[in-house]
Protein backbone atom coordinates (compact mmCIF):
# COMPACT_ATOMS: atom_id res chain seq x y z
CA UNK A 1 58.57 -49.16 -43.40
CA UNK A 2 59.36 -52.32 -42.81
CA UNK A 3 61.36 -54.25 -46.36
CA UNK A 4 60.41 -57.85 -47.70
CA UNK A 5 61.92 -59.21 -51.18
CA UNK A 6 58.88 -61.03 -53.15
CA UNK A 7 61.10 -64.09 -53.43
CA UNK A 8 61.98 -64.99 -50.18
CA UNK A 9 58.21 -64.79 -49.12
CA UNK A 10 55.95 -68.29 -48.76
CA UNK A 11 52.74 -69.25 -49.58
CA UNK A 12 51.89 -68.11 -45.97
CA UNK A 13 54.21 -65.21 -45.34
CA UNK A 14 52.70 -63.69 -48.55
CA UNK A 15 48.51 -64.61 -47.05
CA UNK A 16 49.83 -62.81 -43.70
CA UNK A 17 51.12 -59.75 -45.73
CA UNK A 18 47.67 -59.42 -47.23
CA UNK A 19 45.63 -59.90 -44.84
CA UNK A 20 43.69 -56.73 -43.36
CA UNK A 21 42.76 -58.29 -40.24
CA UNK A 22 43.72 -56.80 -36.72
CA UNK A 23 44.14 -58.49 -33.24
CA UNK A 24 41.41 -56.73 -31.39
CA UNK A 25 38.66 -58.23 -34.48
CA UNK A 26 36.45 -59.26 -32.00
CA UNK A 27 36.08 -56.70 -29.78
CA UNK A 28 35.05 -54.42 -33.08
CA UNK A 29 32.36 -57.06 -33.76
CA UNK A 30 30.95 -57.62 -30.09
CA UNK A 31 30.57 -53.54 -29.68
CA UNK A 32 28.93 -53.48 -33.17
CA UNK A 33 26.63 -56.11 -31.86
CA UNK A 34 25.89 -53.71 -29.17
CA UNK A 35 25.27 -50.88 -30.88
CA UNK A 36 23.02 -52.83 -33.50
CA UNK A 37 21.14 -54.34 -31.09
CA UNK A 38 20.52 -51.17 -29.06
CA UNK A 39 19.54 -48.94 -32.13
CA UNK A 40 16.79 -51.92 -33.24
CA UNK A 41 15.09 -51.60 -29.84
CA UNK A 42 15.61 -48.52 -28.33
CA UNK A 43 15.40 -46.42 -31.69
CA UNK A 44 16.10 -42.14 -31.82
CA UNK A 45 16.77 -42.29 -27.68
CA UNK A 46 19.88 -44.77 -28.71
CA UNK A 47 21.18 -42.66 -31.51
CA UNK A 48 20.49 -39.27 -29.41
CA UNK A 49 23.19 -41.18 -27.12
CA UNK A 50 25.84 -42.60 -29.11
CA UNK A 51 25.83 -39.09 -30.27
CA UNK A 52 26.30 -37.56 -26.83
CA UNK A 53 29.09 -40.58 -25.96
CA UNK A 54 31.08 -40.66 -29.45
CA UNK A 55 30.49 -37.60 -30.26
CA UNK A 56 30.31 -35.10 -27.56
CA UNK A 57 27.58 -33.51 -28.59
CA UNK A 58 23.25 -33.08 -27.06
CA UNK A 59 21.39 -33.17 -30.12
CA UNK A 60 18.10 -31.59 -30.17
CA UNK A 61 17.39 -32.90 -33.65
CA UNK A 62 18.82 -35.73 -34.88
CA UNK A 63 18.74 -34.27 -38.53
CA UNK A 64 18.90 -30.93 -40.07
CA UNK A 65 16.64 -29.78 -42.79
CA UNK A 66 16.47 -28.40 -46.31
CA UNK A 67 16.66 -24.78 -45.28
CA UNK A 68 18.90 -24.67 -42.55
CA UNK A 69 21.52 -26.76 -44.98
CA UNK A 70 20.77 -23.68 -47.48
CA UNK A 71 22.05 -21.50 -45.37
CA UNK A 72 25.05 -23.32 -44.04
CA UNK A 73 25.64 -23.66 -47.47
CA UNK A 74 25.69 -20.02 -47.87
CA UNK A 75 29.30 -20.38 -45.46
CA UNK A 76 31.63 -22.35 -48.37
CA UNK A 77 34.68 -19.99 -49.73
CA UNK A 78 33.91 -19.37 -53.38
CA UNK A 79 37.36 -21.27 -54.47
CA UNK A 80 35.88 -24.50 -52.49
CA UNK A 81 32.48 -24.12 -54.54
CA UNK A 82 34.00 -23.94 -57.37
CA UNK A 83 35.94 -26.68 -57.10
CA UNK A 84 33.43 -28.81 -55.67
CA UNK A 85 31.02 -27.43 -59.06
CA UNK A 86 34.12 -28.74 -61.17
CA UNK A 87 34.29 -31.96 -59.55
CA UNK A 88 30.12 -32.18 -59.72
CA UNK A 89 30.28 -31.94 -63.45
CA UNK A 90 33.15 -34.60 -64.14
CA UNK A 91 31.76 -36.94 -61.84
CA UNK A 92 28.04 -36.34 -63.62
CA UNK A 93 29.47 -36.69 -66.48
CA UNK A 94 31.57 -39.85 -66.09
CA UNK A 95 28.47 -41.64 -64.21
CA UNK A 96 25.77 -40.58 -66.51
CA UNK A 97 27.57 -42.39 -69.46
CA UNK A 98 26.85 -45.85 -67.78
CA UNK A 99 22.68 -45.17 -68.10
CA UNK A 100 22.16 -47.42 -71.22
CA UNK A 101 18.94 -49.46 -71.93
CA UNK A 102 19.96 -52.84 -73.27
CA UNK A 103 18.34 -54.20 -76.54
CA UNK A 104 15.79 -56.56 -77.04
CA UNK A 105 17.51 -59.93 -77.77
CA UNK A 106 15.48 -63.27 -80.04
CA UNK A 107 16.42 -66.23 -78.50
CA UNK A 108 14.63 -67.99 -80.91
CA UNK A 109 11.72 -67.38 -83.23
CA UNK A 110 9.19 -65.91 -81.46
CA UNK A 111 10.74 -65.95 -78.10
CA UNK A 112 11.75 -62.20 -76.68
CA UNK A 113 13.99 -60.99 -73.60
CA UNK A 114 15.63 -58.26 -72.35
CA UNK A 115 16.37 -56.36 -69.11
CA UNK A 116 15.43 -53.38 -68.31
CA UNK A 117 16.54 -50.71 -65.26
CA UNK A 118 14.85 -50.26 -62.04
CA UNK A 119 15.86 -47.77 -59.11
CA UNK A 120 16.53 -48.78 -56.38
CA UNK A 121 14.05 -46.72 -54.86
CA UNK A 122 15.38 -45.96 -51.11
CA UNK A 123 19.22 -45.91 -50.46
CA UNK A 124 21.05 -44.61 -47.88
CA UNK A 125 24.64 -42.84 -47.77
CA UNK A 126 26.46 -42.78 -45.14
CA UNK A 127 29.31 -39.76 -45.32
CA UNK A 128 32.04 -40.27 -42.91
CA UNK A 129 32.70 -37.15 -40.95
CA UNK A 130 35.39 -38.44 -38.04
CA UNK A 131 38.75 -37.00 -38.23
CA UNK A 132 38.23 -35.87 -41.76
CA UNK A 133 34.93 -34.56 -43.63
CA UNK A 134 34.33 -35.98 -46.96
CA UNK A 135 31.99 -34.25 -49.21
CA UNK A 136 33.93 -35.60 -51.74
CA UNK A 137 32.07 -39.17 -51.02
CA UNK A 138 28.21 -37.32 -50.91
CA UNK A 139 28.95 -36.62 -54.52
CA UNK A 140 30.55 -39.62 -55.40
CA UNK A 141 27.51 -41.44 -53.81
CA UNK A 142 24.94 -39.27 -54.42
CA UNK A 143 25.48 -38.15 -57.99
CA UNK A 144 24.71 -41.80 -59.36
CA UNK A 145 21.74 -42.25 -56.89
CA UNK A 146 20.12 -39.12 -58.86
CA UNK A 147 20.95 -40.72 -62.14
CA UNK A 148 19.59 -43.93 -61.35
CA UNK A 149 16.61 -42.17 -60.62
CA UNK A 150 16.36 -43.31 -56.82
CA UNK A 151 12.83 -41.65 -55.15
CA UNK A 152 14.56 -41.58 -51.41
CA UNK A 153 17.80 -41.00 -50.67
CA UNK A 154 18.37 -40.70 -47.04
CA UNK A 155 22.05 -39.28 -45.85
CA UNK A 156 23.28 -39.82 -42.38
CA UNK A 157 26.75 -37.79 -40.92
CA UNK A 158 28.28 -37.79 -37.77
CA UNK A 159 27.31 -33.79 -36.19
CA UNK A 160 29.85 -31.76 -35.90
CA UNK A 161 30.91 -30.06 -32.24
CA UNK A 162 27.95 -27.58 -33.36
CA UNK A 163 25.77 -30.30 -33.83
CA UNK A 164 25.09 -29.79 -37.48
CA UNK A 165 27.12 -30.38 -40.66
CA UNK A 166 30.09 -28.10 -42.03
CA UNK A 167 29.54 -26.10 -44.93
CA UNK A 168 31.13 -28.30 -47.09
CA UNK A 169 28.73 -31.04 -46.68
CA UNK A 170 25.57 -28.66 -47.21
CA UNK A 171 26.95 -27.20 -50.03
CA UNK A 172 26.33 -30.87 -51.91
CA UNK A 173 23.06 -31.57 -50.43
CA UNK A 174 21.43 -28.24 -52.12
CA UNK A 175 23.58 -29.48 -55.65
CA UNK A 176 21.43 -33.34 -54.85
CA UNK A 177 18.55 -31.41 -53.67
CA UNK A 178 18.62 -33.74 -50.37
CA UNK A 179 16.03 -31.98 -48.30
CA UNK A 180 17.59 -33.31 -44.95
CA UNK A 181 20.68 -34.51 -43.57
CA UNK A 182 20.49 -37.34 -40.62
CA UNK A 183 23.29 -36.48 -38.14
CA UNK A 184 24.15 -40.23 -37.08
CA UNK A 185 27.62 -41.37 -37.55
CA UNK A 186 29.09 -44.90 -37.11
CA UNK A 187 27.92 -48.17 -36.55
CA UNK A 188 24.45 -46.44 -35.09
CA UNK A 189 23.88 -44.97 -38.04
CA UNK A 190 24.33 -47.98 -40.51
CA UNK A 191 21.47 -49.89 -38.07
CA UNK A 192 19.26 -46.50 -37.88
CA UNK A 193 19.05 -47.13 -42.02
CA UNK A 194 18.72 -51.20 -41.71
CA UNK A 195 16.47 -50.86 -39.02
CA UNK A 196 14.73 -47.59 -38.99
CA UNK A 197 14.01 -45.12 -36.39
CA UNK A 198 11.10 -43.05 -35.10
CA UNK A 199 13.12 -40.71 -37.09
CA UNK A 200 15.45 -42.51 -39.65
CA UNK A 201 13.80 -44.51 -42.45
CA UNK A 202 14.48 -47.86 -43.40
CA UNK A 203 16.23 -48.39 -45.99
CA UNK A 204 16.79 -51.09 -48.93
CA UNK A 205 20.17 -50.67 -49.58
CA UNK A 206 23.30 -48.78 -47.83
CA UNK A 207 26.29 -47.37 -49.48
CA UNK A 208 29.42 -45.76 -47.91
CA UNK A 209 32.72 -46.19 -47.12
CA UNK A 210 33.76 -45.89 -42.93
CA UNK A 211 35.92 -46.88 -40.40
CA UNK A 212 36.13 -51.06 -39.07
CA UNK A 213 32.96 -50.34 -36.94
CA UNK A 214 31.22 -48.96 -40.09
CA UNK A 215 32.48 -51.65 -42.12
CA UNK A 216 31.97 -54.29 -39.22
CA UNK A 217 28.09 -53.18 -39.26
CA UNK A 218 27.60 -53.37 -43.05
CA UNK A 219 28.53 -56.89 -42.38
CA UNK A 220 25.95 -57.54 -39.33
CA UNK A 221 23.32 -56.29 -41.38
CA UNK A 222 23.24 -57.99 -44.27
CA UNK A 223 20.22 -60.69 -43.78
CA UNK A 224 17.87 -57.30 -43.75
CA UNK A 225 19.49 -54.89 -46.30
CA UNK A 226 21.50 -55.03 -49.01
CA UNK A 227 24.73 -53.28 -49.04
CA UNK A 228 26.97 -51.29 -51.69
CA UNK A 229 30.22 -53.82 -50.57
CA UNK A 230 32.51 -54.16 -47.38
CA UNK A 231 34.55 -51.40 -47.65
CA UNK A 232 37.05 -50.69 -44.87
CA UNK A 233 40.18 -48.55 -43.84
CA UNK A 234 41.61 -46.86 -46.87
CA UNK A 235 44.03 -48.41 -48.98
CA UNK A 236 46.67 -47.83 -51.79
CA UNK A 237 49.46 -50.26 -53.02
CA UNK A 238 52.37 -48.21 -55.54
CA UNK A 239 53.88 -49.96 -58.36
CA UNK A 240 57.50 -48.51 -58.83
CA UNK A 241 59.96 -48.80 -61.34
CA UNK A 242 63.67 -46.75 -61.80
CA UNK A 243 61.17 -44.62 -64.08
CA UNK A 244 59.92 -43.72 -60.68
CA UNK A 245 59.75 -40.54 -59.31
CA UNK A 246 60.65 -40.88 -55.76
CA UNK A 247 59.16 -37.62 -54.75
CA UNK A 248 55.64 -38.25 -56.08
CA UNK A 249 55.80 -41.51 -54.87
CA UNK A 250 55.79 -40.87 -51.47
CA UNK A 251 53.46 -38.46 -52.06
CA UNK A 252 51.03 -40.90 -52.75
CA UNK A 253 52.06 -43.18 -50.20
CA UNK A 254 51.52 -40.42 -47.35
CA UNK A 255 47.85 -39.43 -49.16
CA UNK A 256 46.20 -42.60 -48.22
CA UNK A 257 47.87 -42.47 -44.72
CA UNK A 258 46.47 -39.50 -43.60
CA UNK A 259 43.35 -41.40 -43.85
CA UNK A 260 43.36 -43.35 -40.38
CA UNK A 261 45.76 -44.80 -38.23
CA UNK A 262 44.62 -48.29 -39.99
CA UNK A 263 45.12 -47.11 -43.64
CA UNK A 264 47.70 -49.21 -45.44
CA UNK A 265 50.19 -47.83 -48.36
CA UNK A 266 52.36 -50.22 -49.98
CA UNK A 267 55.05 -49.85 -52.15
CA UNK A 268 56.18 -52.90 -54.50
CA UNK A 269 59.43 -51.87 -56.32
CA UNK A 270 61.66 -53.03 -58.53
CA UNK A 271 65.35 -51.40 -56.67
CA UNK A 272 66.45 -51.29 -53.22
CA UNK A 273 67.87 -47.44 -54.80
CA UNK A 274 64.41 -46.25 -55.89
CA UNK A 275 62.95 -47.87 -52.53
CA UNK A 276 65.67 -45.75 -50.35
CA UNK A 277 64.99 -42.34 -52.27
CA UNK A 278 61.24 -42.92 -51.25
CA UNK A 279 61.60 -43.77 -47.78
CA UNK A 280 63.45 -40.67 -47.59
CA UNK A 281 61.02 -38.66 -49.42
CA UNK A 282 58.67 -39.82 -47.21
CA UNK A 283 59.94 -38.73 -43.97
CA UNK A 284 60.92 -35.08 -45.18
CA UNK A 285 57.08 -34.76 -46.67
CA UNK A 286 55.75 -36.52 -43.12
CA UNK A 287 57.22 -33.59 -41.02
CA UNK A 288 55.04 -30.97 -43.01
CA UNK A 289 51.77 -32.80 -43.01
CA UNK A 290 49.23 -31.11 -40.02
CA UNK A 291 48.00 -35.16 -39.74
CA UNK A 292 51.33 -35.93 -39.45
CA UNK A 293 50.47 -38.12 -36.48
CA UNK A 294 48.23 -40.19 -37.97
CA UNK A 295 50.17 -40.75 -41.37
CA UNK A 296 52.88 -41.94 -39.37
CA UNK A 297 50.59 -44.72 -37.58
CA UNK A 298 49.69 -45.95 -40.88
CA UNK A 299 53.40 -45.76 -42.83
CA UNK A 300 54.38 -47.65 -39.56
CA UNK A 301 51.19 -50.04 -40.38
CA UNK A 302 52.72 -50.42 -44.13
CA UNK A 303 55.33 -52.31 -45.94
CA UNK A 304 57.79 -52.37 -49.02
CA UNK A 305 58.10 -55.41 -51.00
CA UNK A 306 60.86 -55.81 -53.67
CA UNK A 307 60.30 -57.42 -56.71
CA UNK A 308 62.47 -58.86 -59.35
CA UNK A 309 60.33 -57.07 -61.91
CA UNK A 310 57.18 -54.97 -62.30
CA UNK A 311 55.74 -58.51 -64.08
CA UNK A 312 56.22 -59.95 -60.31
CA UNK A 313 55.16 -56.93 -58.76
CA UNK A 314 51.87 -57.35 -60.45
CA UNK A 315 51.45 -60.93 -59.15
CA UNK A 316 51.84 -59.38 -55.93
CA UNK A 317 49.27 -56.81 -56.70
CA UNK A 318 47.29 -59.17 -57.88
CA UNK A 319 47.27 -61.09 -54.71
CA UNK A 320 46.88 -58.17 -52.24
CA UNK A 321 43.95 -56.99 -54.46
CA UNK A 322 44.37 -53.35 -53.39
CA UNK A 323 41.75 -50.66 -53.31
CA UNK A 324 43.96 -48.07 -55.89
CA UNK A 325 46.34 -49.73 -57.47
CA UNK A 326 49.14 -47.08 -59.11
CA UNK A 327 51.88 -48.29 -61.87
CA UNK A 328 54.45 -45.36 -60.83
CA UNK A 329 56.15 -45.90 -64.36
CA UNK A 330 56.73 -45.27 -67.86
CA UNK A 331 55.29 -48.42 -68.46
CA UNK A 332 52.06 -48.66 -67.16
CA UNK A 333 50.35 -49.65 -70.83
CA UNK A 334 52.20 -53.51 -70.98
CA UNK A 335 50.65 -54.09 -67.14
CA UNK A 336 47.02 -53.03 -67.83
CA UNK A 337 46.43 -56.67 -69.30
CA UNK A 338 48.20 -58.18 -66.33
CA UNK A 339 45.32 -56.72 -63.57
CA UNK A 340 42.93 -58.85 -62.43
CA UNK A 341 42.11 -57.43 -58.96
CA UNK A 342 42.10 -53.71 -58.51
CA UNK A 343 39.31 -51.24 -57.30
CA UNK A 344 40.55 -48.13 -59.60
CA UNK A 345 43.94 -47.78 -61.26
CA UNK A 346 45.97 -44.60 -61.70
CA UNK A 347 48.26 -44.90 -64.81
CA UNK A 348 51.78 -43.54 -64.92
CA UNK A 349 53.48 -40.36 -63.12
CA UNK A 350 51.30 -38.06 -63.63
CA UNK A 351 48.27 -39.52 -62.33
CA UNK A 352 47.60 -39.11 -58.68
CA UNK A 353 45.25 -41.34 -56.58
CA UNK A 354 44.55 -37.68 -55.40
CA UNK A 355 42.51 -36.98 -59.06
CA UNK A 356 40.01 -39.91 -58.46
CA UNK A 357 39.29 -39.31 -55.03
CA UNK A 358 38.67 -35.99 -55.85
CA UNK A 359 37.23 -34.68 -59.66
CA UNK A 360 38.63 -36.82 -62.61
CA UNK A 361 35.13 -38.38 -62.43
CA UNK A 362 35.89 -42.21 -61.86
CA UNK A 363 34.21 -43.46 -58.30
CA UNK A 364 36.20 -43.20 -55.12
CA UNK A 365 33.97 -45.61 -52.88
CA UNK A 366 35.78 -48.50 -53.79
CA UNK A 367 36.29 -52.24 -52.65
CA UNK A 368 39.04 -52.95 -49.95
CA UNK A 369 39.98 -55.36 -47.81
CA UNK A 370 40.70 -57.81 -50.63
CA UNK A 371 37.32 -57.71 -51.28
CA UNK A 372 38.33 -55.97 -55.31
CA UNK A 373 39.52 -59.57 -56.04
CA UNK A 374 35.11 -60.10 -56.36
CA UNK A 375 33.80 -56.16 -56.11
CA UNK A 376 33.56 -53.23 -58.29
CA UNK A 377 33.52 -49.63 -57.07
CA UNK A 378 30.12 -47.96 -56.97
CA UNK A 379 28.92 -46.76 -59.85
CA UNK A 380 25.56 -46.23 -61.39
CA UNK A 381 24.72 -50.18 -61.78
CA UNK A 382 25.18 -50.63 -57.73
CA UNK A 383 22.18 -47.94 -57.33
CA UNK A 384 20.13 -50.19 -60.13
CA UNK A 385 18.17 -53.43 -60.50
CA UNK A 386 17.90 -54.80 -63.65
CA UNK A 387 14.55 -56.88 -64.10
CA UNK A 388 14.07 -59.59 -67.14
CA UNK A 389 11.59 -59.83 -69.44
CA UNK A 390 10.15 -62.62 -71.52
CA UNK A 391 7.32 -62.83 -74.35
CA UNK A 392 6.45 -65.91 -76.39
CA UNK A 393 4.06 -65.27 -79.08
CA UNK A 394 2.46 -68.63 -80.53
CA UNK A 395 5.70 -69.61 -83.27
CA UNK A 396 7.87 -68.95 -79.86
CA UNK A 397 5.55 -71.34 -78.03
CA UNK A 398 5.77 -73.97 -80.43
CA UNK A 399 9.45 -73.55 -80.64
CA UNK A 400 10.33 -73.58 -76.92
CA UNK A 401 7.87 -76.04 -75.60
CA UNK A 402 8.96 -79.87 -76.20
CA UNK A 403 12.30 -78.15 -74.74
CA UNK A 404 10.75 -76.88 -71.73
CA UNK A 405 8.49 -80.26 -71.37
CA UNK A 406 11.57 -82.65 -71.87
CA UNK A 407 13.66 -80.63 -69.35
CA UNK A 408 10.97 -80.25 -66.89
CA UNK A 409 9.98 -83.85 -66.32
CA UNK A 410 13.93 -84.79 -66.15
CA UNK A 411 13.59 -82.73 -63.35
CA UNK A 412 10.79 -84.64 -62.14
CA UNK A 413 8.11 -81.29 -61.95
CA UNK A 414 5.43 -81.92 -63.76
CA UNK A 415 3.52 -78.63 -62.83
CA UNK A 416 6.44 -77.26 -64.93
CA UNK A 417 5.58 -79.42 -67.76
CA UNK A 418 2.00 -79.03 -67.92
CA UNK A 419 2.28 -75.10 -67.69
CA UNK A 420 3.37 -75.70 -71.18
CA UNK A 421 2.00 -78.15 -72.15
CA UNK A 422 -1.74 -76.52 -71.33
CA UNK A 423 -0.88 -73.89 -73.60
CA UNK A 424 -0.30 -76.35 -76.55
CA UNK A 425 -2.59 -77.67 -76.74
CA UNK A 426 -4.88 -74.68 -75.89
CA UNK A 427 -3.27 -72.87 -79.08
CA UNK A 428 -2.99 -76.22 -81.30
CA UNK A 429 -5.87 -75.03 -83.51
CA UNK A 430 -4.71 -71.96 -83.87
């Protein structure tokens, strides 16, 4: 990993450290293009294709259905359904919490608003399933799509070589009750649920983290459906102090690696001595790791910067606006105030990125890219629209209109104005 010190860095030095971007950009874009364009008019025969060129695989189906995921289901070890029933529960729990019906606010006398919650009532997930499976991110998408109270929820997963889904993945879909899983991965899949298919429904909004051809179609398909946020290859950035412990460190360093070959782990610390000890940690724990080839690609892709302090290395932070921020030390409470861009934060030694991404319960699809310095992570809220409400009884009529009347003819509308002013003097001898 390649060492920078925070002060001898520039205005633009410091922009190109940041920046996610990669030379072949436009390539990624013109094949998402493709791909776009050739699921909007060619439908199920250009998703039965992609899945025969990316993924080596002749689907007969291009989705498998509530009982067949039963019994793959059936397959999970009982220490991996347990653990996923664990993680179900603090996840539930964490997201359920943020389900609260605001009050009824009086602007004035006899004027009434408030907002109330709406579903969004078709989503769709998309669950990455390339060089790693992630159930973990069906229930940290789909458990706050079932608390929001969403009516569709349509999943699409690249098939596996036996053209359906692991166990794993229909474990969670009988725990959502998702009657069928679409098995489209990619860019094809993100325009099968902007689009639709003969098979795939449209949707109105897509959530779901993927790689730069995921993220790159998100992007492309914006002017027809909404999406959760532009999330990209996986990132952490570590905050480290001589409170430090080198070991762990690197442990979290080498987590986000094994991502992709495009993840990005940064360290900011505060000693070239704690810096050294992690390096070194990091190459003894790289040699064990069975993805060892791909966490190297990314620790190759990834930097140390030293800083003069952990207040500086929070400027940095603040700058690089990482997807998991952790403050490796003793310390952490004096920098909480001090974040301003951050998708989720893991506080002190003991707290692994590992815990979020995982069961503590906080969301794990999270902003990257930068994009946290204007994003949130997905929570209940992204799966919810909340619609405002006004009443105006005849005292809140009285009291709003010369208001409304004066403001709407500075404007020059006088449709505006007359709306209220009809109703004046319609209710003047009342």
């Amino acid at each position: 990993m390649k060492i920078y010190n925070f002060r001898d860095l520039n205005k633009e030095k410091l922009k190109e450290l940041c920046s996610r971007s990669s030379s072949d950009d436009n390539l990624v874009k013109s094949r998402t293009e493709e791909i776009i364009n050739n699921v909007k008019s060619n439908g199920d025969n250009a998703l039965l294709s992609y899945a025969q060129q990316f993924d080596n695989i002749a689907l007969s189906s291009l989705f498998i259905g509530q009982e067949e995921l039963a019994e793959l289901a059936k397959q999970i070890p009982s220490d991996v359904k347990s653990a996923i029933d664990i993680a179900y529960q603090n996840i539930h729990t964490f997201h359920a919490a943020q389900l609260k019906q605001e009050d009824k606010v009086e602007t004035m006398p006899g004027v009434v608003c408030w907002r109330e919650n709406r579903a969004i009532e078709r989503v769709g997930l998309y669950i990455p399933g390339g060089t790693a499976v992630l159930p973990s991110t069906f229930l940290m998408l789909g458990i706050p799509a079932k608390i929001a109270g969403c009516k569709e929820i349509v999943v699409c997963s690249p098939p596996q070589s036996d053209g359906k889904v692991n166990c794993y993945i229909a474990y969670v879909a009988t725990l959502l009750n998702i009657d069928k899983v679409y098995l489209v991965g990619g860019a094809q899949a993100v325009a099968a649920m902007a689009y639709g298919t003969e098979t795939v429904p449209q949707v109105y909004k897509i959530f779901g983290p993927g790689n730069r051809y995921v993220t790159e179609a998100k992007k492309q398909v914006q002017n027809s459906v909404a999406i959760d946020m532009p999330a990209g290859p996986s990132e952490v950035l570590v905050l480290a102090d001589d409170t430090a412990i080198p070991s762990y460190v690197a442990a979290d360093l080498l987590a986000q690696a094994e991502h992709g070959t495009d993840s990005q782990s940064i360290l900011a610390v505060t000693s070239n001595k704690t810096a050294a000890e992690v390096i070194a940690e990091v190459e003894k724990q790289l040699a064990e790791l069975p993805r060892r080839d791909i966490a190297k690609a990314a620790i190759d892709n990834s930097y140390i910067v030293l800083v003069e302090n952990l207040a500086q290395g929070m400027e940095f932070s603040n700058l690089y606006a990482p997807e998991h921020l952790i403050l490796a030390t003793e310390n952490y409470e004096a920098l909480i105030p001090l974040i301003n861009n951050a998708g989720s934060v893991f506080l002190g030694n003991l707290t692994p990125e590992s815990a979020g991404d995982y069961a503590s319960g906080t969301n794990h699809t999270l902003p990257t890219s930068a994009f946290a310095k204007a994003y949130s992570g997905v929570s209940v809220d992204t799966f919810i629209k909340k619609i405002t409400f006004q009443h105006l009884d005849n005292n809140g009529l009285k009291n709003i209109g010369q208001t409304v009347e004066v403001l709407a003819e500075a404007e020059g509308l006088q449709a505006h104005k007359n709306a209220v002013s009809i109703r004046l003097k319609g209710t003047s001898g009342q």
